[in-house]
Protein backbone atom coordinates (compact mmCIF):
# COMPACT_ATOMS: atom_id res chain seq x y z
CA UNK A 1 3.49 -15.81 19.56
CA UNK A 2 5.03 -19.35 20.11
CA UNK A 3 4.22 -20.15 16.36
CA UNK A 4 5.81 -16.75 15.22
CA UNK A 5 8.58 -16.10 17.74
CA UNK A 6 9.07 -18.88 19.20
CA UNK A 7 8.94 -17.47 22.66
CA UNK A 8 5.32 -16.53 24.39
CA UNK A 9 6.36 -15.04 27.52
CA UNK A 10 7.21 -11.56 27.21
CA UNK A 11 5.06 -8.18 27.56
CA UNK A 12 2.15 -8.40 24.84
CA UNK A 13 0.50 -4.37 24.43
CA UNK A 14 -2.45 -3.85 22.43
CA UNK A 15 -2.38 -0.58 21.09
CA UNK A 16 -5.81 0.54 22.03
CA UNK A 17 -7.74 2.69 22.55
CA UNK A 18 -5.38 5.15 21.85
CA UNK A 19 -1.95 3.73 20.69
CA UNK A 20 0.01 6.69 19.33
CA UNK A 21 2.93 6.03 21.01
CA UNK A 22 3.57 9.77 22.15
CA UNK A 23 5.37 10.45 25.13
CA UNK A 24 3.55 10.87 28.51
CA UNK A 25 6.38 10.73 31.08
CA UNK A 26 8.29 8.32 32.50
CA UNK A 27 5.33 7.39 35.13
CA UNK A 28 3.86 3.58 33.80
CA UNK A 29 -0.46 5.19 35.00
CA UNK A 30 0.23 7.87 32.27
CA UNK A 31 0.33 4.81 29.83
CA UNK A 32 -2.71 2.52 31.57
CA UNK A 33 -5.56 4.21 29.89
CA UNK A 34 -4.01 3.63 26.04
CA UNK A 35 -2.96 0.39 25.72
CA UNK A 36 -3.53 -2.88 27.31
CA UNK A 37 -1.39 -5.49 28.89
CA UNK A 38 -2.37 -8.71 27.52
CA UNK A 39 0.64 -11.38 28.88
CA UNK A 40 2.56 -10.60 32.45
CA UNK A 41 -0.63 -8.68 34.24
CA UNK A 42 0.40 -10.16 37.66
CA UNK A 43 3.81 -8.39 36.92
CA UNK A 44 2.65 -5.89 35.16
CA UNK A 45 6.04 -4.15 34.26
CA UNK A 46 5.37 -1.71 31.45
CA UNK A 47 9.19 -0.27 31.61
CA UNK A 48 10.21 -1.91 28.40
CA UNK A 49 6.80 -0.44 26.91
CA UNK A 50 7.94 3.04 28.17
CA UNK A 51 11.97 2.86 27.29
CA UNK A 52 10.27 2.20 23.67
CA UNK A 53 8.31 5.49 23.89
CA UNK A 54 11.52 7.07 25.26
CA UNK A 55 13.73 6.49 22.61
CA UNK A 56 10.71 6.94 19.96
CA UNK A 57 10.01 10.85 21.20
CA UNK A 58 13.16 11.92 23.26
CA UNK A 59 16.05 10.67 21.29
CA UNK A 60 17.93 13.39 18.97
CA UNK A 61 17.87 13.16 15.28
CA UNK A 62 21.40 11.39 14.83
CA UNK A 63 20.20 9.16 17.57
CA UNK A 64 16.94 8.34 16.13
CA UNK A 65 18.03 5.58 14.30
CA UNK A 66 20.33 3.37 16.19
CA UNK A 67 18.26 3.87 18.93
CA UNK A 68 14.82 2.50 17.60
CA UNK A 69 16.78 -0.48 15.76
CA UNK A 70 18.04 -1.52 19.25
CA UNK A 71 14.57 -1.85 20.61
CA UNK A 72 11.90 -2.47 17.60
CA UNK A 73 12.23 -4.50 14.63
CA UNK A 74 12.07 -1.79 12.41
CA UNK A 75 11.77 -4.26 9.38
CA UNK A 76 8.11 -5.78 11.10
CA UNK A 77 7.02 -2.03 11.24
CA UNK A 78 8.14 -0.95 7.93
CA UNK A 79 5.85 -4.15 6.95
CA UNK A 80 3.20 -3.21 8.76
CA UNK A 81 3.20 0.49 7.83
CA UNK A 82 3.46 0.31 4.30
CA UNK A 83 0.59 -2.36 3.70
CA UNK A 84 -1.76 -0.43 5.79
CA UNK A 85 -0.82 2.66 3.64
CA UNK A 86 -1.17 0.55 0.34
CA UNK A 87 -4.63 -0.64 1.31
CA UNK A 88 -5.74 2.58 2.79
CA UNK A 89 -6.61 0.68 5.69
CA UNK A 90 -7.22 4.21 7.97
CA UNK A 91 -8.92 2.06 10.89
CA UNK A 92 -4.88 1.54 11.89
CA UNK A 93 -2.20 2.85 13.61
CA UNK A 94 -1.51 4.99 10.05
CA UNK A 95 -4.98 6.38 10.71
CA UNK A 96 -7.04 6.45 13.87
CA UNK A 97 -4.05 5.57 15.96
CA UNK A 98 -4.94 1.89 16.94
CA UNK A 99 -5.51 -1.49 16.20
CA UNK A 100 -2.02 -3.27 16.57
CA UNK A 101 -0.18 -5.15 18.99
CA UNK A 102 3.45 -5.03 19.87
CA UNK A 103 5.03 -8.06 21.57
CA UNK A 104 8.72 -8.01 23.55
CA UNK A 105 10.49 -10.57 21.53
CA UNK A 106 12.76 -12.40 24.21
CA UNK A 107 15.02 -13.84 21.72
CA UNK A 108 15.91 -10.08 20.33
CA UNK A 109 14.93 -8.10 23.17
CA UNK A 110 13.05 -6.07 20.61
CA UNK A 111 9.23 -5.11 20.04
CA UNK A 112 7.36 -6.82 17.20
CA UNK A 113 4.66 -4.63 15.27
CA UNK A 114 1.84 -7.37 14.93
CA UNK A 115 -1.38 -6.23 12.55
CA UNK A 116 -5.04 -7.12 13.65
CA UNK A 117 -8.63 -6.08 12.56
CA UNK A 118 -8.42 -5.00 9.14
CA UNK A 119 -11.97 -5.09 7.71
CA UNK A 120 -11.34 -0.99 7.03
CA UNK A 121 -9.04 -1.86 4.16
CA UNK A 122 -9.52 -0.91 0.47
CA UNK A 123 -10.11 3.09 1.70
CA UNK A 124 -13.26 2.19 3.69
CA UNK A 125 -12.55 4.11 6.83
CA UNK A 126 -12.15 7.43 5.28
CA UNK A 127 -11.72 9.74 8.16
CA UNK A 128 -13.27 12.86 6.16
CA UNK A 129 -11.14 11.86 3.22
CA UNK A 130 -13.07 12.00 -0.57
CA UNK A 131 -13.13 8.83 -2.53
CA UNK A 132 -9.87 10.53 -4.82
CA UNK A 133 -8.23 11.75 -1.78
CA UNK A 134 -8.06 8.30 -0.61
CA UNK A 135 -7.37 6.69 -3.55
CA UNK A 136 -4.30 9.36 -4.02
CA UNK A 137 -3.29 9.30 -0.36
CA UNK A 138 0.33 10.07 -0.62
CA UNK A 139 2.61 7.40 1.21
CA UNK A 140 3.62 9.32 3.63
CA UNK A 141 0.23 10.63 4.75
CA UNK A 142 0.16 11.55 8.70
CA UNK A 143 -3.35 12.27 9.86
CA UNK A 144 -3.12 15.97 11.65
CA UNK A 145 -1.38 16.83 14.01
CA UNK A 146 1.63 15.20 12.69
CA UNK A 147 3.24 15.07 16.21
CA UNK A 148 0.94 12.80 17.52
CA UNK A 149 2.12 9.75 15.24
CA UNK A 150 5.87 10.20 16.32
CA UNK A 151 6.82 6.29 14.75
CA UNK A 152 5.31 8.09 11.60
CA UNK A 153 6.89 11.56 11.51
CA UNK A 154 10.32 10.95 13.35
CA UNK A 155 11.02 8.71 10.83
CA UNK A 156 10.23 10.66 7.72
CA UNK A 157 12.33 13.23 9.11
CA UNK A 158 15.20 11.02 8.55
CA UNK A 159 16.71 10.33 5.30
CA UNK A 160 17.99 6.73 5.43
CA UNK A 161 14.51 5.54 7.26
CA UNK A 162 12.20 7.22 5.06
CA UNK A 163 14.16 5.65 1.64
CA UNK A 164 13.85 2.01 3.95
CA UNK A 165 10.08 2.62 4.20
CA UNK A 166 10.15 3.71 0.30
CA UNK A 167 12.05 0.28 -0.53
CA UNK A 168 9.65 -2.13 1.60
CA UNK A 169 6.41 -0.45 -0.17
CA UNK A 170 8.21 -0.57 -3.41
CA UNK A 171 8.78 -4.24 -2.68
CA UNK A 172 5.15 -4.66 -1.80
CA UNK A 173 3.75 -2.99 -4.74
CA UNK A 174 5.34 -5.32 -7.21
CA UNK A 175 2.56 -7.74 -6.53
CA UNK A 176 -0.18 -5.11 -5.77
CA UNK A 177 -1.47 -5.06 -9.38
CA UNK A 178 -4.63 -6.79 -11.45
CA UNK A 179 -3.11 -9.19 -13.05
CA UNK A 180 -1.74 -10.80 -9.56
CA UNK A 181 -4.56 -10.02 -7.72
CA UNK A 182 -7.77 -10.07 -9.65
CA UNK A 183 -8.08 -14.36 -9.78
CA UNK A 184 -7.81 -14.16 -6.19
CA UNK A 185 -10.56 -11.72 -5.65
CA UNK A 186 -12.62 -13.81 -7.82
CA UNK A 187 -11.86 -17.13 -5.74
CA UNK A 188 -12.55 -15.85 -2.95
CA UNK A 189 -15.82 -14.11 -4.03
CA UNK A 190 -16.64 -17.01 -5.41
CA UNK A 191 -15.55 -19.21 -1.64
CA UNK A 192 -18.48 -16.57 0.13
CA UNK A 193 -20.97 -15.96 -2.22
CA UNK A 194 -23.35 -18.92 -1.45
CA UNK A 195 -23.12 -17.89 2.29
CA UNK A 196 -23.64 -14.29 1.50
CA UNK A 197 -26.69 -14.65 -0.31
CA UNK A 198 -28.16 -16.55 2.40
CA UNK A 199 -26.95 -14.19 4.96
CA UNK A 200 -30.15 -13.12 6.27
CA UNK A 201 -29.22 -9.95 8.58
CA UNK A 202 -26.48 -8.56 5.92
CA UNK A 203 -25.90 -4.45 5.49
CA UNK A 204 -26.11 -4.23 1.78
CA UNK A 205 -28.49 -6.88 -1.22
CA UNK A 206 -26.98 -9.51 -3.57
CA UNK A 207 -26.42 -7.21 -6.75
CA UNK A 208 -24.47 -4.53 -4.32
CA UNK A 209 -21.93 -7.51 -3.89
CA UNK A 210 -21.05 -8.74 -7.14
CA UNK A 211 -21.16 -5.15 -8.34
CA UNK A 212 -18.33 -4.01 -5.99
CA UNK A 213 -16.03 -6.55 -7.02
CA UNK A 214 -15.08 -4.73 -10.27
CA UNK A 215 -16.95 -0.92 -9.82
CA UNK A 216 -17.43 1.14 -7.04
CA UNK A 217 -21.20 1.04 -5.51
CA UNK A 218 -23.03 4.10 -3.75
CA UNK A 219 -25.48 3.31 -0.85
CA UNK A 220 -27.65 5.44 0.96
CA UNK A 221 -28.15 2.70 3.81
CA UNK A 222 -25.56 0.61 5.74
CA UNK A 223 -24.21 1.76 9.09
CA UNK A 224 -22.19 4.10 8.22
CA UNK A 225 -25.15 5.88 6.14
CA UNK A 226 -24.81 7.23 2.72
CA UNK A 227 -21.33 5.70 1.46
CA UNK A 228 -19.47 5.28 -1.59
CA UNK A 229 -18.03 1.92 -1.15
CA UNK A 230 -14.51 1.65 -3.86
CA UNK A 231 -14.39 -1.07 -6.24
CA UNK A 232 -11.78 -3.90 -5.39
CA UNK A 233 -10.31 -4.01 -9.25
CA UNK A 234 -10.43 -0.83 -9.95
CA UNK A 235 -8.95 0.62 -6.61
CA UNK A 236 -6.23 -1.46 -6.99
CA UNK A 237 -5.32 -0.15 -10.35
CA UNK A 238 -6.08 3.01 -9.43
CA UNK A 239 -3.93 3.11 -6.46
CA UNK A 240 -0.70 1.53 -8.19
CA UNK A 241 -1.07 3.87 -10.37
CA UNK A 242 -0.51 6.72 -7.85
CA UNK A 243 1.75 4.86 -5.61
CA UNK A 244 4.00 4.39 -8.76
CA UNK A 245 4.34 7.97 -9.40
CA UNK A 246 4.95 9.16 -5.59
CA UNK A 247 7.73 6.29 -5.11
CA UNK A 248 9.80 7.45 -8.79
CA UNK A 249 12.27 9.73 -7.22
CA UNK A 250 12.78 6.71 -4.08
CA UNK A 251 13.86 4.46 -7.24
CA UNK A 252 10.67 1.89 -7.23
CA UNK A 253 9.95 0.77 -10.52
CA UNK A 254 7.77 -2.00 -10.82
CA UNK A 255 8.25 -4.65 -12.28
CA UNK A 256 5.04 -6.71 -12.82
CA UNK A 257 3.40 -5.97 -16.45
CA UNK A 258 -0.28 -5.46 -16.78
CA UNK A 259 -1.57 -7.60 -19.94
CA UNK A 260 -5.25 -7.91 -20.95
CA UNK A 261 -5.99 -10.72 -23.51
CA UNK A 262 -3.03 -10.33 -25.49
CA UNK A 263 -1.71 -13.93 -26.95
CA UNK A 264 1.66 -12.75 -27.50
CA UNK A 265 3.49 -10.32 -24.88
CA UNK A 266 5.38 -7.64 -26.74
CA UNK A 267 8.79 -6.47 -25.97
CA UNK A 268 9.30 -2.87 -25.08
CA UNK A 269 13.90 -2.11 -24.81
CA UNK A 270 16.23 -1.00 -23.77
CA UNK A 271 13.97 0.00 -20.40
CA UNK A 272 14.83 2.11 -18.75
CA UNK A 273 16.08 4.15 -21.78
CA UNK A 274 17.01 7.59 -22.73
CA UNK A 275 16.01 9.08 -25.90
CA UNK A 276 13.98 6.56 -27.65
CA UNK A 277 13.12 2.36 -27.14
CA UNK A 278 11.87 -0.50 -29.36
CA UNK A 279 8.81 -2.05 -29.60
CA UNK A 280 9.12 -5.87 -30.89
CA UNK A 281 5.89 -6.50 -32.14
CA UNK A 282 6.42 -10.17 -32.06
CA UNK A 283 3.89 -11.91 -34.61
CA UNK A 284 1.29 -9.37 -34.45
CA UNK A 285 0.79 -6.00 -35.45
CA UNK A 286 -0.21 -2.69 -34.02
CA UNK A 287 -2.88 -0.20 -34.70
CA UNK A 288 -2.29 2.71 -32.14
CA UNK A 289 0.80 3.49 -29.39
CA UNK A 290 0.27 6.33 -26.21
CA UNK A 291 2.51 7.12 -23.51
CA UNK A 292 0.67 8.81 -20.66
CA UNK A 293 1.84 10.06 -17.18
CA UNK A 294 1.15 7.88 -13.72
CA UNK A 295 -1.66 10.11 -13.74
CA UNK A 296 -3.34 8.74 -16.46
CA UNK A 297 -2.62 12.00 -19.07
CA UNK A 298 -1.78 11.17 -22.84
CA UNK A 299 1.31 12.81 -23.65
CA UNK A 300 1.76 11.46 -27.55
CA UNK A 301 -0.39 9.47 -29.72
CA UNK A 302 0.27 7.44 -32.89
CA UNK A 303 -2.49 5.68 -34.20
CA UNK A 304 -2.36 3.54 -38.08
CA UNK A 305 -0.70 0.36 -38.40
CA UNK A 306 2.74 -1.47 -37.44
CA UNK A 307 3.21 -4.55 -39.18
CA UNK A 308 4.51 -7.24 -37.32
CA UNK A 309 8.03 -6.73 -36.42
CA UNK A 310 9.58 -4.07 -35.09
CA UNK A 311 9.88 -0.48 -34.62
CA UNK A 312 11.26 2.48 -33.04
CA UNK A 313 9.63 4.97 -30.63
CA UNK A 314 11.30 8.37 -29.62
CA UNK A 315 11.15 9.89 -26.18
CA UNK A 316 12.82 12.82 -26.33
CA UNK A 317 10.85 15.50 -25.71
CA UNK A 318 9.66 13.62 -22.24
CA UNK A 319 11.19 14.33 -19.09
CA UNK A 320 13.15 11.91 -16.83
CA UNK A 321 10.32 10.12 -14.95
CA UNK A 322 8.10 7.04 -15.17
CA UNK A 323 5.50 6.80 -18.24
CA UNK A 324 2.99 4.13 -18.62
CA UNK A 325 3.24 2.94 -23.27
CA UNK A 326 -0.07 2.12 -24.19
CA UNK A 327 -0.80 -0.72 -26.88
CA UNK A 328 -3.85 -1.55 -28.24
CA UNK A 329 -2.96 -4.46 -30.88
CA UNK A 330 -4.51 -4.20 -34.62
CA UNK A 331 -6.51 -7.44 -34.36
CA UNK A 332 -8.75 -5.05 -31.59
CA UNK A 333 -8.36 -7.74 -28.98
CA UNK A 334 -6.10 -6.93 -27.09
CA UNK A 335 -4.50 -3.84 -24.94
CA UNK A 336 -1.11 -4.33 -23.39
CA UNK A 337 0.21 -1.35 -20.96
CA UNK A 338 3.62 -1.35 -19.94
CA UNK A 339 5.71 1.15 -17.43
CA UNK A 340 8.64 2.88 -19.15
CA UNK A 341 11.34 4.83 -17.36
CA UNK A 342 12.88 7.86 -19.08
CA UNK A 343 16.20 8.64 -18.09
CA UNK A 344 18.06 12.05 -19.36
């Protein structure tokens, strides 16, 4: 907290064993059996712990807002929200209801969201959830009853908060892609894998680890029993993909582009467009064009050959939205995919 903050003295809560942050009352022993006091236990003033829980549950709609920003650092939150959401890390305050600290900044005089123990990432915990469910979770999923994540519901109740939670995934998901993330799976899998393979007293065998890097592995063993355990690669794909299509109408449009062994990036403009773009082949040619939805549906194919050079490509008949243009080059080496936004 001194490294972070700068300041180390002010009330540290852990947010287990049961950190939903629903009101109890104003009395501090309805709180004790929830969350723990980790700095200040000689004092052991929770007030500031409760006046947050206050303003949370009890405030009125047009309150809501300016009262949370007074005692939270709502951007810290947003943070922590959205990347547990993107990772479909369930074990969480997103999920389960735990798993997080929050720290009374003295300098601000406002709680900190602070992240811990997040082995449950990539859609591992999957609290009844099927591998597609997960990988499909909708940002703004509240595990049921909705009322008992209030930091969760209150805010997507309100307009300006829920398009500020929008804008710091959107923000996130510009680097949540293959291309930026795939080297660094392979470094690190390749920092572990001599002590993995001599782990002695590990869940799952040798093959089961280098297979789950790029596929998804099923396992009737482990200690959670029979699992389906997601591929890194893929469930990152798979996820932007979704998480592109649910954040359209909040204005994200990523802008990272997804190449596979193509030598020469083409050129896809104007984007966004409305009607039709061009495709500037560069110096190579083209043997076959799709545009397909976010969910991965073909919507119009074109398949021969485009010199190298450029050409046009209509759009009219598609809908305002987000499309993902399809290019697999002529030489056969090569696929490029690119996200193009349709304005009417």
């Amino acid at each position: 907290m001194k490294q972070r903050f700068d300041n180390n003295d002010g009330n540290l809560f852990k947010g287990d064993p049961h950190g939903t942050l629903q009101w109890k009352g104003s009395q501090q022993n309805n709180y004790i059996g929830d969350y723990e006091l980790k700095t200040n236990e000689d004092l052991n003033d929770w007030s500031d712990l409760i006046a947050l829980l206050d303003a949370l549950n009890n405030s009125s709609a047009a309150d809501l807002q300016a009262a949370l920003t007074d005692r939270l650092n709502l951007d810290s939150w947003y943070g922590y929200w959205a990347t547990h959401s993107l990772f479909v890390n369930l074990d969480s305050y997103v999920g389960s209801g735990h798993n997080y600290y929050l720290y009374h900044n003295e300098d601000t005089d406002k709680f900190e969201f602070i992240a811990w123990d997040e082995n449950e990432a990539f859609g591992n915990f999957k609290m009844g959830l099927s591998e597609q469910q997960l990988l499909n979770l909708p940002f703004t999923h509240i595990p049921q009853p909705f009322d008992q994540r209030p930091l969760m519901n209150r805010l997507l109740q309100n307009a300006d908060m829920k398009q500020a939670y929008a804008d710091r995934y959107c923000e996130l998901l510009q680097d949540f892609s293959n291309e930026a993330l795939d080297a660094r799976i392979d470094s690190l899998a390749d920092l572990i894998r001599t002590h993995v393979y001599e782990d002695t007293k590990k869940f799952y065998p040798n093959n089961v680890f280098e297979q789950n890097l790029s596929q998804e592995v099923s396992t009737p063993g482990g200690p959670q029993g029979p699992y389906i355990i997601a591929g890194l690669k893929p469930f990152i794909n798979g996820r932007r993909t979704a998480l592109l299509s649910q954040l359209a109408n909040f204005g994200c449009v990523a802008s990272a582009v997804e190449t596979t062994n193509v030598e020469d990036e083409l050129l896809i403009f104007p984007n966004p467009t409305s009607g039709h773009f061009f495709i500037k082949t560069g110096n190579q040619a083209i043997s076959k064009v799709q545009i397909a939805d976010l969910n991965g549906r073909t919507l119009q194919t074109w398949q021969g050959k485009i010199a190298a050079g450029q050409v046009e490509w209509p759009m009219q008949e598609l809908a305002s939205g987000i499309y993902l243009l399809k290019i697999t080059m002529a030489n056969g080496r090569g696929l490029l995919e690119k996200l193009v936004v349709m304005k009417n």
